[in-house]
N, C-alpha and C. Protein backbone atom coordinates (compact mmCIF):
# COMPACT_ATOMS: atom_id res chain seq x y z
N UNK A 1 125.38 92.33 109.37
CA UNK A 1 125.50 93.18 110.53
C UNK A 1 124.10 93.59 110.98
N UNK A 2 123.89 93.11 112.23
CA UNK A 2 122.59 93.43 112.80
C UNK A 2 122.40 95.18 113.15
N UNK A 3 120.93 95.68 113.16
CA UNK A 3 121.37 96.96 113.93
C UNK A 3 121.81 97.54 114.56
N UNK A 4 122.37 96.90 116.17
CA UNK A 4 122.70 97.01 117.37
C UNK A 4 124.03 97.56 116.63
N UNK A 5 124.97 96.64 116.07
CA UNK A 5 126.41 96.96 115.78
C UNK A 5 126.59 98.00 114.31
N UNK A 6 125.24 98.56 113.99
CA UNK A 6 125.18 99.65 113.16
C UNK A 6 125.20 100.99 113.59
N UNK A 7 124.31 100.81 114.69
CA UNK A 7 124.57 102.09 115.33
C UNK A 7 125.76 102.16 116.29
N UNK A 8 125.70 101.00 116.85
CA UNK A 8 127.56 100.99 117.86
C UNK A 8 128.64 101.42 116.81
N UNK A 9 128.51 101.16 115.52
CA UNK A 9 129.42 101.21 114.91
C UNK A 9 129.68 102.59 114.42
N UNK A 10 128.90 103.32 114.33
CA UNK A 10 128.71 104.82 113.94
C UNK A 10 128.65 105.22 115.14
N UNK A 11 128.94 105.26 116.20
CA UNK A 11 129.08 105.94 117.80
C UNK A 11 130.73 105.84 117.82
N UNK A 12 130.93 104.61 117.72
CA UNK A 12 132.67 104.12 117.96
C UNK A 12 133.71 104.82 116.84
N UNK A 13 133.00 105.12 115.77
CA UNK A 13 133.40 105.89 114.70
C UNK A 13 133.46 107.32 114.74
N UNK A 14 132.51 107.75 115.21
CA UNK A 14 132.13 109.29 116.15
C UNK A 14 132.98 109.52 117.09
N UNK A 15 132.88 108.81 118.14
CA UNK A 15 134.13 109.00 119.52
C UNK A 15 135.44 108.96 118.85
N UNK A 16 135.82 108.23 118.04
CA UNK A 16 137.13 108.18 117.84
C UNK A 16 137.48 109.36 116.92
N UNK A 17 137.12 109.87 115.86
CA UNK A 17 137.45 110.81 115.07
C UNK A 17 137.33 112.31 115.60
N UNK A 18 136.07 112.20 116.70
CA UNK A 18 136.22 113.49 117.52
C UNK A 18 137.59 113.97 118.64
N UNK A 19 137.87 112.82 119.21
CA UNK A 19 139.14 112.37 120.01
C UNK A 19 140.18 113.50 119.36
N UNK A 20 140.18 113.54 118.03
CA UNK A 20 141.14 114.03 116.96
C UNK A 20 141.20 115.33 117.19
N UNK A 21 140.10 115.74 117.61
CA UNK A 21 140.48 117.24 117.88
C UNK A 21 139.01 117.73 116.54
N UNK A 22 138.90 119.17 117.13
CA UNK A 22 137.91 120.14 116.13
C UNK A 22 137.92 119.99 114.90
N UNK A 23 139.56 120.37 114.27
CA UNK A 23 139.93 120.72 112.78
C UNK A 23 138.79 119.85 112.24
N UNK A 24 139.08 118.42 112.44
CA UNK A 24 138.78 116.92 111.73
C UNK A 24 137.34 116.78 111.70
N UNK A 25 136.32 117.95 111.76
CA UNK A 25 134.88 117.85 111.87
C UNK A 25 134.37 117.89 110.43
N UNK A 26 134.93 118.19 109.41
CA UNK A 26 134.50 117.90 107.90
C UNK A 26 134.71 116.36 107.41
N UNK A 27 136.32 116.16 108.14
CA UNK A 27 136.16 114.69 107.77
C UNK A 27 135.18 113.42 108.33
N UNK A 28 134.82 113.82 109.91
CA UNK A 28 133.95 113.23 110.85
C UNK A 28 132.80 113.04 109.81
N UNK A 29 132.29 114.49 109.28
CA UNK A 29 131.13 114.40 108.32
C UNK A 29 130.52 114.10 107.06
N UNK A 30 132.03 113.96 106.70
CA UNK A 30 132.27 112.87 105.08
C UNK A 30 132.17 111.39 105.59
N UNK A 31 132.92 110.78 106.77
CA UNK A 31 132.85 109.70 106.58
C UNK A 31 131.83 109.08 107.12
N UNK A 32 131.06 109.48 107.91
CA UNK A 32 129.47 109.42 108.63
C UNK A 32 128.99 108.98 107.84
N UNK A 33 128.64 110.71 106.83
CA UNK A 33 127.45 110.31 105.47
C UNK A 33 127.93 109.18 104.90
N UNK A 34 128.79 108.77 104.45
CA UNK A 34 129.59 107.74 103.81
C UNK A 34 129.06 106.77 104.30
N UNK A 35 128.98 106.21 105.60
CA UNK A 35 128.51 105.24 105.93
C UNK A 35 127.34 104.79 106.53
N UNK A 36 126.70 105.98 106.10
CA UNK A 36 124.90 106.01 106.68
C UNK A 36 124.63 106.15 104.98
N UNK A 37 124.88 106.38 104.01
CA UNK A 37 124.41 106.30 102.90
C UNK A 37 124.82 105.09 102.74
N UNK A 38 125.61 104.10 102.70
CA UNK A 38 126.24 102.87 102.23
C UNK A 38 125.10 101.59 102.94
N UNK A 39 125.07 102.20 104.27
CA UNK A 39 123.66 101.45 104.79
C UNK A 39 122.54 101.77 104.32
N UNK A 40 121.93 102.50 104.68
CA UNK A 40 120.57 102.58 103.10
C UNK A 40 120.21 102.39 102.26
N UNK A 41 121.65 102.32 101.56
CA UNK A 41 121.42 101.69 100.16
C UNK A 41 121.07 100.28 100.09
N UNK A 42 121.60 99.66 101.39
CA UNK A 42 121.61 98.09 101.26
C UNK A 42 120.17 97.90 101.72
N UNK A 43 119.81 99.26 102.36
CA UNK A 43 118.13 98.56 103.08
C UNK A 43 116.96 98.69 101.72
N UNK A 44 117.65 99.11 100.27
CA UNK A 44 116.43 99.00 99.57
C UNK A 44 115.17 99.81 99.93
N UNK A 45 115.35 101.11 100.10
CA UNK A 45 114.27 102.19 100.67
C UNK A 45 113.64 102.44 99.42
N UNK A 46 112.79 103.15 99.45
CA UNK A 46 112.29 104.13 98.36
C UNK A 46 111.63 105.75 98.70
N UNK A 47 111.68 106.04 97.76
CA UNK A 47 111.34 107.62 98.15
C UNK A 47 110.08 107.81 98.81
N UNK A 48 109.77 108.67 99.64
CA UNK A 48 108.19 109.44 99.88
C UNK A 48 107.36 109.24 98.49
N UNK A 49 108.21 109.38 97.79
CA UNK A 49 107.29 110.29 96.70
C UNK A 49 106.90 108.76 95.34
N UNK A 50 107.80 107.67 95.06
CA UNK A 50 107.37 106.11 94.81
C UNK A 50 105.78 105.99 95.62
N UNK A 51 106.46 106.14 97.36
CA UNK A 51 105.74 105.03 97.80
C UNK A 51 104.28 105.76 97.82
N UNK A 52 104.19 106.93 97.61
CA UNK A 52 102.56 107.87 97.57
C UNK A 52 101.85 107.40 96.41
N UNK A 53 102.97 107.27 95.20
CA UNK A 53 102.85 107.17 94.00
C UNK A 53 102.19 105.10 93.61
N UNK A 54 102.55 104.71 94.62
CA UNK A 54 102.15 103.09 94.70
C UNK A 54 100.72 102.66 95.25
N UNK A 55 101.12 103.58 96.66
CA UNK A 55 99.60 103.61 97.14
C UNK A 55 98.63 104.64 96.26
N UNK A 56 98.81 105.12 95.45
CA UNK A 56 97.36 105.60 94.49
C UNK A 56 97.26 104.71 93.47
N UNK A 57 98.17 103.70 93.10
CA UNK A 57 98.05 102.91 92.37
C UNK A 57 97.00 101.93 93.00
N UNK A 58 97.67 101.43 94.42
CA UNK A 58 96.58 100.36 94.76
C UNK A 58 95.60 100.57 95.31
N UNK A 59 95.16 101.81 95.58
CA UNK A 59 93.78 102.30 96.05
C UNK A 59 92.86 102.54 94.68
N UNK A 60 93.58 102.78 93.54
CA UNK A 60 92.72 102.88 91.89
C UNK A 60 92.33 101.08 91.95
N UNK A 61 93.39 100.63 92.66
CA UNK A 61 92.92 98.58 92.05
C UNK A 61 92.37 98.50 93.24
N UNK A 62 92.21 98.70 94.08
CA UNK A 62 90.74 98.55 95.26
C UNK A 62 89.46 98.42 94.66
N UNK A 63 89.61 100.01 94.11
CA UNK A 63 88.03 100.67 93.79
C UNK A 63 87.66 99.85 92.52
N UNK A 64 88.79 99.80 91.50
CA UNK A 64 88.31 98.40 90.27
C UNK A 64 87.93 97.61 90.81
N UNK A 65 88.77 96.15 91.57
CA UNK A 65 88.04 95.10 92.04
C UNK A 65 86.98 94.99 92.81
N UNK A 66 86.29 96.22 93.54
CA UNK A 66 85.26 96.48 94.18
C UNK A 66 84.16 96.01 93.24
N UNK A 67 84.59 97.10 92.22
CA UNK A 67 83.62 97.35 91.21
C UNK A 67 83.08 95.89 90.00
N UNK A 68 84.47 95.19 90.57
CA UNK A 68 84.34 94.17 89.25
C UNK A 68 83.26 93.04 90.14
N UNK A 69 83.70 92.97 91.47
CA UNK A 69 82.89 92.19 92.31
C UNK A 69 81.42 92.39 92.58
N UNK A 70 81.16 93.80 92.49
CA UNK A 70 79.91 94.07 92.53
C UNK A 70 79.34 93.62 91.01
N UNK A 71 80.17 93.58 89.81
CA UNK A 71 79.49 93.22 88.63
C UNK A 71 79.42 91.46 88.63
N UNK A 72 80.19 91.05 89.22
CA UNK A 72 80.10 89.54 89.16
C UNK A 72 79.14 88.91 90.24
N UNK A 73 78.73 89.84 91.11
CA UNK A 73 77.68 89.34 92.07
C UNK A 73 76.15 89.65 91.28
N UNK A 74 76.31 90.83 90.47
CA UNK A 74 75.00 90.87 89.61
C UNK A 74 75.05 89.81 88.93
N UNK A 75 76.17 89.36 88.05
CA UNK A 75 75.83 89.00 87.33
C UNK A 75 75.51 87.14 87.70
N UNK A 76 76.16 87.12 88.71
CA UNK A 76 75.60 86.04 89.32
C UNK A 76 74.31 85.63 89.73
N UNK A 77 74.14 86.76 90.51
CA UNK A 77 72.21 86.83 90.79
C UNK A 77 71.14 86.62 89.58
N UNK A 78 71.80 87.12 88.27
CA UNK A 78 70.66 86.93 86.88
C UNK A 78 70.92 85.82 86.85
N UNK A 79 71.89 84.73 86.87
CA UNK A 79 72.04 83.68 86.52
C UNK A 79 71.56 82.59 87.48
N UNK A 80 71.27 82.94 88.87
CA UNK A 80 70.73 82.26 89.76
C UNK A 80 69.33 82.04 89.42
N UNK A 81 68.78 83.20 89.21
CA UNK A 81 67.39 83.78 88.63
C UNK A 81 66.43 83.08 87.57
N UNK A 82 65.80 82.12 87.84
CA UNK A 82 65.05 81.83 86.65
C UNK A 82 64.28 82.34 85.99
N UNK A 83 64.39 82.62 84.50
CA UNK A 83 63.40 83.37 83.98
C UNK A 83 62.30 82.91 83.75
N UNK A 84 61.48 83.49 83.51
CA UNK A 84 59.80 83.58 83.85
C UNK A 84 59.50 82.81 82.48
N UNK A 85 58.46 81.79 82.07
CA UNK A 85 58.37 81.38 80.95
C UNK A 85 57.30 82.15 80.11
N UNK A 86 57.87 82.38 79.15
CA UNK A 86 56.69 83.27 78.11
C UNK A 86 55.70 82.30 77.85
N UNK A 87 54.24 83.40 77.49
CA UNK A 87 53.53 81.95 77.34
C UNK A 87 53.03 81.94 75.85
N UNK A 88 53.94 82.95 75.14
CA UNK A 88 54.08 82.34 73.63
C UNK A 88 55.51 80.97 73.36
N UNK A 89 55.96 81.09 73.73
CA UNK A 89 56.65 80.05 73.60
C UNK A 89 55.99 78.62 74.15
N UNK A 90 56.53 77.89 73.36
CA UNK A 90 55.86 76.34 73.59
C UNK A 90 56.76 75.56 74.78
């Protein structure tokens, strides 16, 4: 079910149970949530509070691989680097 007929479908569900008259406004609101929770669940959300919790994860592995890159570019440069010949050595 695409969106279009998610939300048509919770409008057509709305009009009709209101039709019913006042009393029926607890049930209107059980079966709503009912079916706005049943959709969410299928969209695989996650909390505010995961996804804050993910992004400090991958902003800590930013600042590592930054760091590891800046050590592998040193350490590249010594190795580019020829060393100087001693002139005790033969």
């Amino acid at each position: 079910m695409n969106k279009p007929d998610f939300f048509s479908q919770i409008a057509d569900t709305a009009n009709r149970l209101m039709k019913e008259g006042p009393a029926i406004q607890q049930d209107i609101e059980e079966k709503l949530q009912a079916l706005v929770q049943a959709r969410l669940r299928k969209m695989d959300l996650v909390s505010r509070e995961e996804f804050d919790a993910q992004v400090a994860v991958l902003n800590r592995t930013r600042a590592k691989l930054q760091d590891m890159e800046k050590q592998l570019a040193e350490l590249s440069a010594q190795l580019d680097t020829p060393e100087p010949s001693s002139p005790d050595k033969p």
